[in-house]
C-alpha atoms as a PDB file:
ATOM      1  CA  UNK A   1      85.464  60.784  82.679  1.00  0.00           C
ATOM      2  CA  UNK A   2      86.504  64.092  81.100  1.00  0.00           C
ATOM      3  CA  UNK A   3      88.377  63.619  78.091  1.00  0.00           C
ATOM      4  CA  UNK A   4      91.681  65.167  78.389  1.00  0.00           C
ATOM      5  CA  UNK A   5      93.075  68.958  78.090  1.00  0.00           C
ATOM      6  CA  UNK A   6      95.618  68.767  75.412  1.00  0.00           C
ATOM      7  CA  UNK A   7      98.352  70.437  75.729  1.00  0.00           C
ATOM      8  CA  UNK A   8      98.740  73.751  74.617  1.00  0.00           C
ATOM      9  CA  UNK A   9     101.258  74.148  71.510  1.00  0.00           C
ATOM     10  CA  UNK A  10     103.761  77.093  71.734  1.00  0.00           C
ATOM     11  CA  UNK A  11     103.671  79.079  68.668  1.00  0.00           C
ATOM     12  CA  UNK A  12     106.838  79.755  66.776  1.00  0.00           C
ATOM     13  CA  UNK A  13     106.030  83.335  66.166  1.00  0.00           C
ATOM     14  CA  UNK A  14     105.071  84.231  69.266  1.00  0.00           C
ATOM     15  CA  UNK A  15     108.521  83.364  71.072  1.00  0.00           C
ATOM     16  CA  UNK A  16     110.277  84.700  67.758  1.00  0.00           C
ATOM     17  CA  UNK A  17     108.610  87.599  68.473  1.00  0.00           C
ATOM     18  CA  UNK A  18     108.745  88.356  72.168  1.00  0.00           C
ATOM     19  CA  UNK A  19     112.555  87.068  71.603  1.00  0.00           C
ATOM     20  CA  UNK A  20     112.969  90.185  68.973  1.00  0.00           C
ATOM     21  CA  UNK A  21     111.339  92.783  72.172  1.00  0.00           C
ATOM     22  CA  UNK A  22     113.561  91.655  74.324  1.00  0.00           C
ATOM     23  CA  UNK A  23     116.554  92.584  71.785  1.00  0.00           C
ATOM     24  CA  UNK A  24     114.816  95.440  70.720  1.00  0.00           C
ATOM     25  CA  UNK A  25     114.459  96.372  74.575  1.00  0.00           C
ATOM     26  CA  UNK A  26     118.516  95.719  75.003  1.00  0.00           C
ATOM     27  CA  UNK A  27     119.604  99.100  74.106  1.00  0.00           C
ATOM     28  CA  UNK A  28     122.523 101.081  75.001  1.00  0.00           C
ATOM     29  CA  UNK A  29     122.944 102.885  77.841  1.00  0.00           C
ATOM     30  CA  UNK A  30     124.747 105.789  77.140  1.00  0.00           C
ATOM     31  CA  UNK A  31     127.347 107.172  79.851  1.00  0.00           C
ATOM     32  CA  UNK A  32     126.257 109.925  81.785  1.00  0.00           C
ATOM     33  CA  UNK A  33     128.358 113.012  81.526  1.00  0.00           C
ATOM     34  CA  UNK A  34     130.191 113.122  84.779  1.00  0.00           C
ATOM     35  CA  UNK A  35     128.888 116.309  87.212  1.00  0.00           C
ATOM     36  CA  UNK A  36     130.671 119.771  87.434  1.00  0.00           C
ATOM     37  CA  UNK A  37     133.258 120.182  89.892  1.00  0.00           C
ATOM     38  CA  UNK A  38     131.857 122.170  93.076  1.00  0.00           C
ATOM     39  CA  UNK A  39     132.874 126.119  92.920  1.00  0.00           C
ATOM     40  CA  UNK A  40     135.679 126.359  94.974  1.00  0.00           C
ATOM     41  CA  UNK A  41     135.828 128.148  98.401  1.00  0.00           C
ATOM     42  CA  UNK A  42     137.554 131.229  96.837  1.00  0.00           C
ATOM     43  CA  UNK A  43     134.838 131.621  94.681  1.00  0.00           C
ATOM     44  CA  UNK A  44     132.807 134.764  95.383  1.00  0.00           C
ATOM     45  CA  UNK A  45     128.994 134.946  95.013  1.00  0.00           C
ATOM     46  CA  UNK A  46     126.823 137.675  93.489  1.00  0.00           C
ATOM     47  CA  UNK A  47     126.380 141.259  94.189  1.00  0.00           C
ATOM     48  CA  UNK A  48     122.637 140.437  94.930  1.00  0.00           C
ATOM     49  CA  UNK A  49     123.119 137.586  96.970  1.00  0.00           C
ATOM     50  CA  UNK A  50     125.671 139.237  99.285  1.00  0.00           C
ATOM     51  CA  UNK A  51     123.561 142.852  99.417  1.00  0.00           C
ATOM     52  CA  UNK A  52     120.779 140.306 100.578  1.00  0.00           C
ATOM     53  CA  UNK A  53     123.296 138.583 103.405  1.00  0.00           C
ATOM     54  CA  UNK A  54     123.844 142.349 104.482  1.00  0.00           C
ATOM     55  CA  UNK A  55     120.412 143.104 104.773  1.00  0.00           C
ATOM     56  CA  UNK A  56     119.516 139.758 107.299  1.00  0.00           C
ATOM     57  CA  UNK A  57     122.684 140.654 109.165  1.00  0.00           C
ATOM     58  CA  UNK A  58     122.030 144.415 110.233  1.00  0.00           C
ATOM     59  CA  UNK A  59     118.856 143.588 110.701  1.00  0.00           C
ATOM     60  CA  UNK A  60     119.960 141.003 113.281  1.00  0.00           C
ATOM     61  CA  UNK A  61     122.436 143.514 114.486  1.00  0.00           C
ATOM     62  CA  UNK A  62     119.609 145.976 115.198  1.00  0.00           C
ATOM     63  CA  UNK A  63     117.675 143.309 117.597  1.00  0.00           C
ATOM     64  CA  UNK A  64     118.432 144.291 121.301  1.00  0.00           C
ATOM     65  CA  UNK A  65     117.468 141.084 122.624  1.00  0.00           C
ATOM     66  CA  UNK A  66     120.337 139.705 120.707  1.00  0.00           C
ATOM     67  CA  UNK A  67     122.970 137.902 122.945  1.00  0.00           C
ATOM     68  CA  UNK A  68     126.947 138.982 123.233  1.00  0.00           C
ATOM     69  CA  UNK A  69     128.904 136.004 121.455  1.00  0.00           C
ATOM     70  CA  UNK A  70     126.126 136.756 118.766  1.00  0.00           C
ATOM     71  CA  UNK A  71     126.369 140.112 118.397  1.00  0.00           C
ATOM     72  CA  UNK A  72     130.407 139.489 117.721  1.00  0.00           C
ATOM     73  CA  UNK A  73     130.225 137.116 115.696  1.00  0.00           C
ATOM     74  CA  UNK A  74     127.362 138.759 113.512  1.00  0.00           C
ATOM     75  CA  UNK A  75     129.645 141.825 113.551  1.00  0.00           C
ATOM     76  CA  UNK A  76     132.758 140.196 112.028  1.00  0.00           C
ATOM     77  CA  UNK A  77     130.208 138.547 109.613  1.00  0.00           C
ATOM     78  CA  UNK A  78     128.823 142.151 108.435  1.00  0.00           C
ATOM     79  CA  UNK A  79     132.700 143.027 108.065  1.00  0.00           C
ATOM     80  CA  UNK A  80     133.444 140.383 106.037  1.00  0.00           C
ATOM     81  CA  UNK A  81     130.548 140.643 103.862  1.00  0.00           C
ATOM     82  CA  UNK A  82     131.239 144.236 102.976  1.00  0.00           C
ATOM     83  CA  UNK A  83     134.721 143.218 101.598  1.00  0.00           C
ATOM     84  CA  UNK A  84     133.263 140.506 100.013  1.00  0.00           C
ATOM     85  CA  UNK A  85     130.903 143.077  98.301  1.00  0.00           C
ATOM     86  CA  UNK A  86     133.748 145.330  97.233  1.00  0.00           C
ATOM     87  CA  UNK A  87     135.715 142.692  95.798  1.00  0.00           C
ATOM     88  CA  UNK A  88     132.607 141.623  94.101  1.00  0.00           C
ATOM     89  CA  UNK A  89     131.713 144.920  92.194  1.00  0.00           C
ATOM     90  CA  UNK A  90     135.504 145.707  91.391  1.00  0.00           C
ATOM     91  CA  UNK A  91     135.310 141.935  89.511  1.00  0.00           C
ATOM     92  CA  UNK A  92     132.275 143.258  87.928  1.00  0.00           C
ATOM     93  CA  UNK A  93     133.521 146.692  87.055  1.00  0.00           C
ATOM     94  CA  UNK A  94     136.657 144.914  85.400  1.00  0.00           C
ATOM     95  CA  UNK A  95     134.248 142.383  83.816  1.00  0.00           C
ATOM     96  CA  UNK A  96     132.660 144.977  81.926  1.00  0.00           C
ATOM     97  CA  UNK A  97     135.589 147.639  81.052  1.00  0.00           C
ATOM     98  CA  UNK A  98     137.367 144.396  79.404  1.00  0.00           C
ATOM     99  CA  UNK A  99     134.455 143.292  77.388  1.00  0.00           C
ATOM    100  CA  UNK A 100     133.936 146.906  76.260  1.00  0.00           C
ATOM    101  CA  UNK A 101     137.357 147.792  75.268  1.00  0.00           C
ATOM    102  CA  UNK A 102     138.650 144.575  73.945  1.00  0.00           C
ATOM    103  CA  UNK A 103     138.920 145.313  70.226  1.00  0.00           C
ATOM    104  CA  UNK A 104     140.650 148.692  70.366  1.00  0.00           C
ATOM    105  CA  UNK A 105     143.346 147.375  72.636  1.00  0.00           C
ATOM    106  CA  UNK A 106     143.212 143.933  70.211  1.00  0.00           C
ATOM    107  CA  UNK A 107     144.003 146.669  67.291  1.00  0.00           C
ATOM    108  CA  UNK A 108     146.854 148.712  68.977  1.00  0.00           C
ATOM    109  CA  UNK A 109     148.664 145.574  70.516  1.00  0.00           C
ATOM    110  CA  UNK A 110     148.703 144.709  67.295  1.00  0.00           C
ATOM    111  CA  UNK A 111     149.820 147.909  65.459  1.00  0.00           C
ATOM    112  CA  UNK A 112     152.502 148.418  68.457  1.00  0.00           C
ATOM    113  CA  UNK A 113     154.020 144.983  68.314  1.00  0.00           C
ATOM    114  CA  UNK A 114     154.225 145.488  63.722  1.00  0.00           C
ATOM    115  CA  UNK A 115     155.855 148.791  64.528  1.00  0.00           C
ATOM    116  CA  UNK A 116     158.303 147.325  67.590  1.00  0.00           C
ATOM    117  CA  UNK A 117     159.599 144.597  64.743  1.00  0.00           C
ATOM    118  CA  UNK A 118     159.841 147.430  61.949  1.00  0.00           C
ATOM    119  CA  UNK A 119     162.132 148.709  64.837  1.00  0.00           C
ATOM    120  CA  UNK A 120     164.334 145.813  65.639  1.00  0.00           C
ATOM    121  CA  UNK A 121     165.034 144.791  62.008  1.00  0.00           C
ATOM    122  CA  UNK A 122     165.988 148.743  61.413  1.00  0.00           C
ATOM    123  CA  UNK A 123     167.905 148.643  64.822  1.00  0.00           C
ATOM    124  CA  UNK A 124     170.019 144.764  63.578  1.00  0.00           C
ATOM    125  CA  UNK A 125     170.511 147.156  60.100  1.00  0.00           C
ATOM    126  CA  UNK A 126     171.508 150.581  61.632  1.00  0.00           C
ATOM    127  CA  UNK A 127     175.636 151.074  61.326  1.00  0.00           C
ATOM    128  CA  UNK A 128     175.861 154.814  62.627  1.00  0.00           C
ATOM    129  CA  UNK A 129     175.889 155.690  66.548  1.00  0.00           C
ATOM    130  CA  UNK A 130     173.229 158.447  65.839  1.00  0.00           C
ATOM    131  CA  UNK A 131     170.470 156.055  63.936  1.00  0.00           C
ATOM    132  CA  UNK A 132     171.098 153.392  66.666  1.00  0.00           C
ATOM    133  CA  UNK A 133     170.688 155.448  69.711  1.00  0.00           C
ATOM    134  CA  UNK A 134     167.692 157.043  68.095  1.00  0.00           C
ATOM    135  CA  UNK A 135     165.820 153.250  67.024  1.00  0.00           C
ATOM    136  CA  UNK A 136     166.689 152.058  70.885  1.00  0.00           C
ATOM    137  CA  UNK A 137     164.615 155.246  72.088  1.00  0.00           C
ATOM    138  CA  UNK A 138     162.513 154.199  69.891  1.00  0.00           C
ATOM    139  CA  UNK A 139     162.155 150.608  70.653  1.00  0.00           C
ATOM    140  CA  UNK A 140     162.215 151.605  74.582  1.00  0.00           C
ATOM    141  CA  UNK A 141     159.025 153.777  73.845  1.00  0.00           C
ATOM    142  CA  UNK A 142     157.454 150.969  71.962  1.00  0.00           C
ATOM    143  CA  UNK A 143     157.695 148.365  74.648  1.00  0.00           C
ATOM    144  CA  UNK A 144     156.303 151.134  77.099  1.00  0.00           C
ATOM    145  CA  UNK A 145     153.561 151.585  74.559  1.00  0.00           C
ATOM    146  CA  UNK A 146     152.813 147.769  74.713  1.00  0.00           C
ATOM    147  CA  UNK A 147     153.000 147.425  78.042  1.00  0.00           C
ATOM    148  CA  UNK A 148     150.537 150.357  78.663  1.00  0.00           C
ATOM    149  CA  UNK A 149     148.170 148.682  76.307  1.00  0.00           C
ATOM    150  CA  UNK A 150     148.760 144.829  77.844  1.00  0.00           C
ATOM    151  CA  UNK A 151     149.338 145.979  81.455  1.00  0.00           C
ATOM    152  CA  UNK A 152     146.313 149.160  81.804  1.00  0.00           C
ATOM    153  CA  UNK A 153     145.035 149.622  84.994  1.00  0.00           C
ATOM    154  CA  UNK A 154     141.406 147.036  85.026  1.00  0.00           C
ATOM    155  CA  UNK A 155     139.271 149.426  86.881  1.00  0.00           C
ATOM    156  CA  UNK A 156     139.520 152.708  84.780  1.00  0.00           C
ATOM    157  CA  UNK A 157     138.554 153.365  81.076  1.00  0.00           C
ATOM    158  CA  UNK A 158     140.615 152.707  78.593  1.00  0.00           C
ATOM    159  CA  UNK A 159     142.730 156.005  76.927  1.00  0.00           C
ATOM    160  CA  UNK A 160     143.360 154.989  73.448  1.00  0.00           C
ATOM    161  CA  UNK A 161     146.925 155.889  72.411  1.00  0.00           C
ATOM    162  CA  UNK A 162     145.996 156.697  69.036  1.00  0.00           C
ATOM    163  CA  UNK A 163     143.080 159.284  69.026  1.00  0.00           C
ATOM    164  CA  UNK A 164     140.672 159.553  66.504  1.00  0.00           C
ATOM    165  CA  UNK A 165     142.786 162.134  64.755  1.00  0.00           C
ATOM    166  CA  UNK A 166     145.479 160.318  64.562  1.00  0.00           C
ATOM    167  CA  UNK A 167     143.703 157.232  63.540  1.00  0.00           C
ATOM    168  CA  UNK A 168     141.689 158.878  60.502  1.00  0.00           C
ATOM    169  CA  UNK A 169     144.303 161.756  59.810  1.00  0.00           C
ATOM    170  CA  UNK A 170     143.409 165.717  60.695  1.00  0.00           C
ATOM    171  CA  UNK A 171     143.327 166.581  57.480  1.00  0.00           C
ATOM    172  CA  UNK A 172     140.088 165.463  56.254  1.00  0.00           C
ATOM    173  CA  UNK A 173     136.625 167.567  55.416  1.00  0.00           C
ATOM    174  CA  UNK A 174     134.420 167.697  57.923  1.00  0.00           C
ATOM    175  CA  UNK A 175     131.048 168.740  58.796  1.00  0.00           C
ATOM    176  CA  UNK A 176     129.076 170.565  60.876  1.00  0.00           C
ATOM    177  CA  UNK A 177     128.451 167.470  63.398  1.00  0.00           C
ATOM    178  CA  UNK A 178     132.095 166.729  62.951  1.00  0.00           C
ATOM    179  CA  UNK A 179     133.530 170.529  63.797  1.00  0.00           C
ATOM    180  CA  UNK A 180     131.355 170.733  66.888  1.00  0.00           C
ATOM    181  CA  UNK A 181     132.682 166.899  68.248  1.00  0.00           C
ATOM    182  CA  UNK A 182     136.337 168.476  67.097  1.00  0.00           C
ATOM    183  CA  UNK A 183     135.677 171.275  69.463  1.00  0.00           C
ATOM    184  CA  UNK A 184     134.243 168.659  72.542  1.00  0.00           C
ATOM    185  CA  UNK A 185     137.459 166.673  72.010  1.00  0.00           C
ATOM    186  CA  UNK A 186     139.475 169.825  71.972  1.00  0.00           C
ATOM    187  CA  UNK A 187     138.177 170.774  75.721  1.00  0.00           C
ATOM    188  CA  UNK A 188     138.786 167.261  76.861  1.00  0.00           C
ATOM    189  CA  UNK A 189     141.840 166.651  75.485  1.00  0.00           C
ATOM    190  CA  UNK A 190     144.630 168.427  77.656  1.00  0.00           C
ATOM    191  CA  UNK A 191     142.481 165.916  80.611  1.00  0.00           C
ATOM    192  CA  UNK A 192     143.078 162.762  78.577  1.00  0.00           C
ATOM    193  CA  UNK A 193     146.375 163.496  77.541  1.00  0.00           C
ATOM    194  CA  UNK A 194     147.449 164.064  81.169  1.00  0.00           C
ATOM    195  CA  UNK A 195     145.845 160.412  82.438  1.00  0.00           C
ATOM    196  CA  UNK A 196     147.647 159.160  79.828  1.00  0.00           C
ATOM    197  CA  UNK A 197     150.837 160.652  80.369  1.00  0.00           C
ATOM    198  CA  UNK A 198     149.655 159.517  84.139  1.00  0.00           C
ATOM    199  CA  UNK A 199     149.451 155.606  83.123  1.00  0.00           C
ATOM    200  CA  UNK A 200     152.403 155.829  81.134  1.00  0.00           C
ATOM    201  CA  UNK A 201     154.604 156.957  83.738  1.00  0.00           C
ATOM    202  CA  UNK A 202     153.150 154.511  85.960  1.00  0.00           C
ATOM    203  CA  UNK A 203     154.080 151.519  83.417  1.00  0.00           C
ATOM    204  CA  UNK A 204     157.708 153.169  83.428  1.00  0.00           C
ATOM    205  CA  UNK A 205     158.464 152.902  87.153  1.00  0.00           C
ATOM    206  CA  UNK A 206     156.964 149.309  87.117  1.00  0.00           C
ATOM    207  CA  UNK A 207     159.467 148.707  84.360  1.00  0.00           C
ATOM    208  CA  UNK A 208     162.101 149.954  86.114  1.00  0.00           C
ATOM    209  CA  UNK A 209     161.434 148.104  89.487  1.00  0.00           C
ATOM    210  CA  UNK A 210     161.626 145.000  87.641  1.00  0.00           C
ATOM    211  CA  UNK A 211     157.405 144.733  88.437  1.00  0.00           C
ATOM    212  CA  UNK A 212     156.527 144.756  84.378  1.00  0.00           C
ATOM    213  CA  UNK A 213     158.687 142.667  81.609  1.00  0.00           C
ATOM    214  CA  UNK A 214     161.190 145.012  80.241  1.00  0.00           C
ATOM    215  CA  UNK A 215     160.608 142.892  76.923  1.00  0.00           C
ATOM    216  CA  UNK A 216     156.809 142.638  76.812  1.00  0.00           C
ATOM    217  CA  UNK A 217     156.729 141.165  73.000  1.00  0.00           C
ATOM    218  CA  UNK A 218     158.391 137.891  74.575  1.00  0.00           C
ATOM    219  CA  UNK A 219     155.596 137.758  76.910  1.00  0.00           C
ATOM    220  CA  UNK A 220     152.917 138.186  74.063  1.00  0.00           C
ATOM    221  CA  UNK A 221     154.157 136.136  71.740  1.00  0.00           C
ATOM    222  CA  UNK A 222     154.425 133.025  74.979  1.00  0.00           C
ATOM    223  CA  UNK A 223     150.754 133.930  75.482  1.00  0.00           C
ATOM    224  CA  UNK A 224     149.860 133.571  71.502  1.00  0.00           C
ATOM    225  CA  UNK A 225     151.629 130.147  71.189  1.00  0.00           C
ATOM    226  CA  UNK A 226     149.470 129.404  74.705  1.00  0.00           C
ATOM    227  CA  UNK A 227     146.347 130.274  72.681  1.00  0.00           C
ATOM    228  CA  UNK A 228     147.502 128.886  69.667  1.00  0.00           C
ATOM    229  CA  UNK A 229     148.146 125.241  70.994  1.00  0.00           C
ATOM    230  CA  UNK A 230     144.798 125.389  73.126  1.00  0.00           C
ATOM    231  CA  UNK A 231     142.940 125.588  70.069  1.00  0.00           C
ATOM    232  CA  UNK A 232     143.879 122.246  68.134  1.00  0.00           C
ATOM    233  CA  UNK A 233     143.379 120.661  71.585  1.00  0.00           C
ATOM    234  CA  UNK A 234     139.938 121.068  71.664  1.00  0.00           C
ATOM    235  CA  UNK A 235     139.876 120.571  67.915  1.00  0.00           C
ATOM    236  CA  UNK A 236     141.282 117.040  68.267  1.00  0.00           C
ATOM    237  CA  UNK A 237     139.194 116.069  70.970  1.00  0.00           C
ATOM    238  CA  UNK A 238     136.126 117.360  69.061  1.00  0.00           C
ATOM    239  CA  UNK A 239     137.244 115.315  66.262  1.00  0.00           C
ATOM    240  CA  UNK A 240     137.679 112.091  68.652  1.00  0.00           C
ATOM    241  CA  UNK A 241     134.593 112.688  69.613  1.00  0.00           C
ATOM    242  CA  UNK A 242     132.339 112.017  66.203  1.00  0.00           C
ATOM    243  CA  UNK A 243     135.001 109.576  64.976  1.00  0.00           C
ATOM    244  CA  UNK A 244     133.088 107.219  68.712  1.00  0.00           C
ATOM    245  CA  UNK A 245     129.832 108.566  67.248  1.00  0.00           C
ATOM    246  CA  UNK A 246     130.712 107.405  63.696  1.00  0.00           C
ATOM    247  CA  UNK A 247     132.104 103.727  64.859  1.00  0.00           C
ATOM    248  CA  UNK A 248     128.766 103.545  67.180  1.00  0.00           C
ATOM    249  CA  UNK A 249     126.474 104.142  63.849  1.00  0.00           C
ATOM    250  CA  UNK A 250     128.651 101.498  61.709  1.00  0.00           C
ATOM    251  CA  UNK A 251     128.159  98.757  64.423  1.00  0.00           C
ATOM    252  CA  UNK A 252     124.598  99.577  65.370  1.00  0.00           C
ATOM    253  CA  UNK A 253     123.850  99.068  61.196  1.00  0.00           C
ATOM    254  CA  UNK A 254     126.210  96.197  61.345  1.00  0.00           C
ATOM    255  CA  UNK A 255     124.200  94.249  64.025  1.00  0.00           C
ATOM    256  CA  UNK A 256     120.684  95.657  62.283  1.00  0.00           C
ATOM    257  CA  UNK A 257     121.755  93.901  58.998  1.00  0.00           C
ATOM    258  CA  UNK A 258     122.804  90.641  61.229  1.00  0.00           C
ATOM    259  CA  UNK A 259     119.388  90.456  62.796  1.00  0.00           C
ATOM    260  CA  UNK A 260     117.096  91.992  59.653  1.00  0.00           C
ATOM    261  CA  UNK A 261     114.188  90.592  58.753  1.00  0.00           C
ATOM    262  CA  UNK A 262     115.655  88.564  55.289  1.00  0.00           C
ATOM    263  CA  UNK A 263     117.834  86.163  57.317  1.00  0.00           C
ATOM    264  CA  UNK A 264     114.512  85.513  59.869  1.00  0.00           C
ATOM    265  CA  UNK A 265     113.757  82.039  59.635  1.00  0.00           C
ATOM    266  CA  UNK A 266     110.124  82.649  60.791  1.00  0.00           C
ATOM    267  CA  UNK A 267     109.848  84.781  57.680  1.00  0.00           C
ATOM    268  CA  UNK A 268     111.264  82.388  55.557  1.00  0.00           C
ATOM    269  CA  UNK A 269     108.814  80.026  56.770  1.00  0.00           C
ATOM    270  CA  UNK A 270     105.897  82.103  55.811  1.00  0.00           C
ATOM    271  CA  UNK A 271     106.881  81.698  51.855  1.00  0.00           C
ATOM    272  CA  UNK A 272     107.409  78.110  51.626  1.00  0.00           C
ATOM    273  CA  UNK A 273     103.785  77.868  53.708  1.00  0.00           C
ATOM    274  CA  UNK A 274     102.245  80.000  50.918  1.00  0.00           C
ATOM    275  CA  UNK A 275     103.947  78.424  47.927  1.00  0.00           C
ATOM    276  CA  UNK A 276     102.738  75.218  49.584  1.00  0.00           C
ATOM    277  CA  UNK A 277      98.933  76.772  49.952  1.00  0.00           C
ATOM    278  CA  UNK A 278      98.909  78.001  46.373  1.00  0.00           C
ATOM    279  CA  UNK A 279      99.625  74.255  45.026  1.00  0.00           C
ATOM    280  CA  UNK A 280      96.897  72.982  47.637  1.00  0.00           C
ATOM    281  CA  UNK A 281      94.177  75.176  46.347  1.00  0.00           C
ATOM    282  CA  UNK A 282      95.195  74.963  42.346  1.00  0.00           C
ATOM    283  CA  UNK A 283      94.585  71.069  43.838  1.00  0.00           C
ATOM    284  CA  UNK A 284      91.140  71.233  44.985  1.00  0.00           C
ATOM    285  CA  UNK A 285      90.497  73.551  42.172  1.00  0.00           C
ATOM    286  CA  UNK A 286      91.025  71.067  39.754  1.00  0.00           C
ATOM    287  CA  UNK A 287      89.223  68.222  42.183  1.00  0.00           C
ATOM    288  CA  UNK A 288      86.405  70.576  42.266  1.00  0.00           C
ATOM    289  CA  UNK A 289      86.257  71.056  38.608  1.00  0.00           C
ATOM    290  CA  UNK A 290      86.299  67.067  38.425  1.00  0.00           C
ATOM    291  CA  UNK A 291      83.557  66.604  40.758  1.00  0.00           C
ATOM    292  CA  UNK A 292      81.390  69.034  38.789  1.00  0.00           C
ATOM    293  CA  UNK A 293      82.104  67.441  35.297  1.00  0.00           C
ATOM    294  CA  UNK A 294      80.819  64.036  36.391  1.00  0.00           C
ATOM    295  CA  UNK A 295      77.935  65.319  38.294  1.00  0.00           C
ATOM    296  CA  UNK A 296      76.696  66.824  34.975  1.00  0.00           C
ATOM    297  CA  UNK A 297      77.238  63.612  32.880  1.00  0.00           C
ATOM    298  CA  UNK A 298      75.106  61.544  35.611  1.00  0.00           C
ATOM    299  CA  UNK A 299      72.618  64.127  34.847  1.00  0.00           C
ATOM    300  CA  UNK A 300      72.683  63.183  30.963  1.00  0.00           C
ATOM    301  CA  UNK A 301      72.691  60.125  31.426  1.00  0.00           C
ATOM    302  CA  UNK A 302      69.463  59.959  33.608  1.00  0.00           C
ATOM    303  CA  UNK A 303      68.016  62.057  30.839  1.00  0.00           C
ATOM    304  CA  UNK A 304      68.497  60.021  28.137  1.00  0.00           C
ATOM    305  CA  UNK A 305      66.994  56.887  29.739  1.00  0.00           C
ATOM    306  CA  UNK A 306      63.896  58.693  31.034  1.00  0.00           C
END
């Protein structure tokens, strides 16, 4: 008969191991950011994809095979696109003017609004008829200024209302690069004056009509605090954000220091196993030692009787 298998003996340090993997293996997931929201319907596409939809549909229209009900529908389509297309390059045009003249209307709304509340404390201050009816013209011409600057027309270039010789005074030395742009200026300035006149009158009729805030530094000042309280918002939630991160580190070194490798048993283990082999060997050491010290008196011994 075959003697038999024995069975096989499950080794500590393998389970201990593969038991640690598995932990190891447990991560955590992290949450997936949640998708973007779909553009909405109003949404308009590119200039370059609609110019391509007006290509494939007049050169659908110019089939003659093409069928009635398709030819009418195409045609409505081909309207449609083209005022999609308009619409699209006016956002574009206005996209660009505002990026371009951002900081010199940031500037003026800014030196227009300082001036209109130099006005109004002068204007709570003034006791004669004369200085008060001159401050409210005034303070009417300085609203019109900031509406002009708040309220410019999107698809035209901005007209500064504070030219460059205003701005760096006239009565500065110049040179010769500086004359001849004085003298370019000088030609174009009865044009610019009149578009501004132009816009200016506009933003007094809407005024008037009731289109355009007759007090525009109430409106600015709602659309600072707007800005203003928009800011800590994101600020807090920034914030909120790597205090989770901060908590996640402290617990992940929290459960690292639970499960390190001092308070492993199997570790532990492994020095009381060598302390026990050092005493073993220091053992047969000294047994070897023995064995070797009587061996060589038997061999006196055997000399001395021979």
């Amino acid at each position: 008969m075959a003697p038999p298998r024995k069975a096989a003996m499950s080794d500590p340090s393998s389970s201990k191991s593969s038991s640690s993997a598995q932990k190891k293996s447990k991560r955590p997931q992290h949450k997936k950011h949640p998708a973007p929201p779909p553009p909405s319907s109003s949404a308009l596409p590119g200039v370059q994809k609609i110019k391509a939809a007006l290509r494939q549909t007049r050169r659908l229209l110019a089939k003659d095979s093409l069928a009635a009900d398709v030819r009418v529908a195409t045609e409505r389509r081909l309207k449609s696109l083209e005022g999609d297309l308009a619409k699209a390059e006016r956002a574009r045009v206005e996209r660009t003017l505002a990026t371009r003249y951002h900081k010199i209307k940031f500037f003026e709304r800014q030196k227009v609004a300082r001036r209109l509340r130099q006005t109004q404390r002068k204007l709570a201050d003034a006791d004669g008829k004369a200085e008060r009816r001159e401050l409210e013209t005034r303070q009417a011409e300085l609203r019109v200024d900031l509406n002009y600057i708040m309220h410019y027309p999107k698809t035209k270039k901005y007209i500064s209302l504070f030219p460059p010789e205003v701005r760096h005074g006239e009565g500065k030395a110049k040179g010769k690069a500086g004359k001849v742009r004085d003298a370019e200026d000088a030609e174009e300035k009865p044009e610019t004056d009149r578009q501004r006149e132009e816009v200016r009158a506009w933003i007094r009729e809407q005024m008037t009509a009731g289109a355009l805030s007759r007090e525009p530094e109430v409106e600015l000042e709602r659309s600072e605090r707007k800005a203003a309280k928009s800011v800590p918002a994101m600020e807090v939630k920034e914030e909120s954000k790597s205090a989770k991160g901060n908590r996640r580190e402290t617990s992940e070194k929290k459960s690292a220091k639970k499960s390190g490798v001092a308070d492993d048993d199997f570790f532990g283990a492994d020095d009381g196993e060598g302390e026990s082999d050092d005493t073993d060997s220091t053992q047969e050491d000294s047994e070897d030692d023995s064995d070797s010290g009587g061996s060589q008196s038997n061999e006196d011994v055997d000399m001395d009787e021979d």
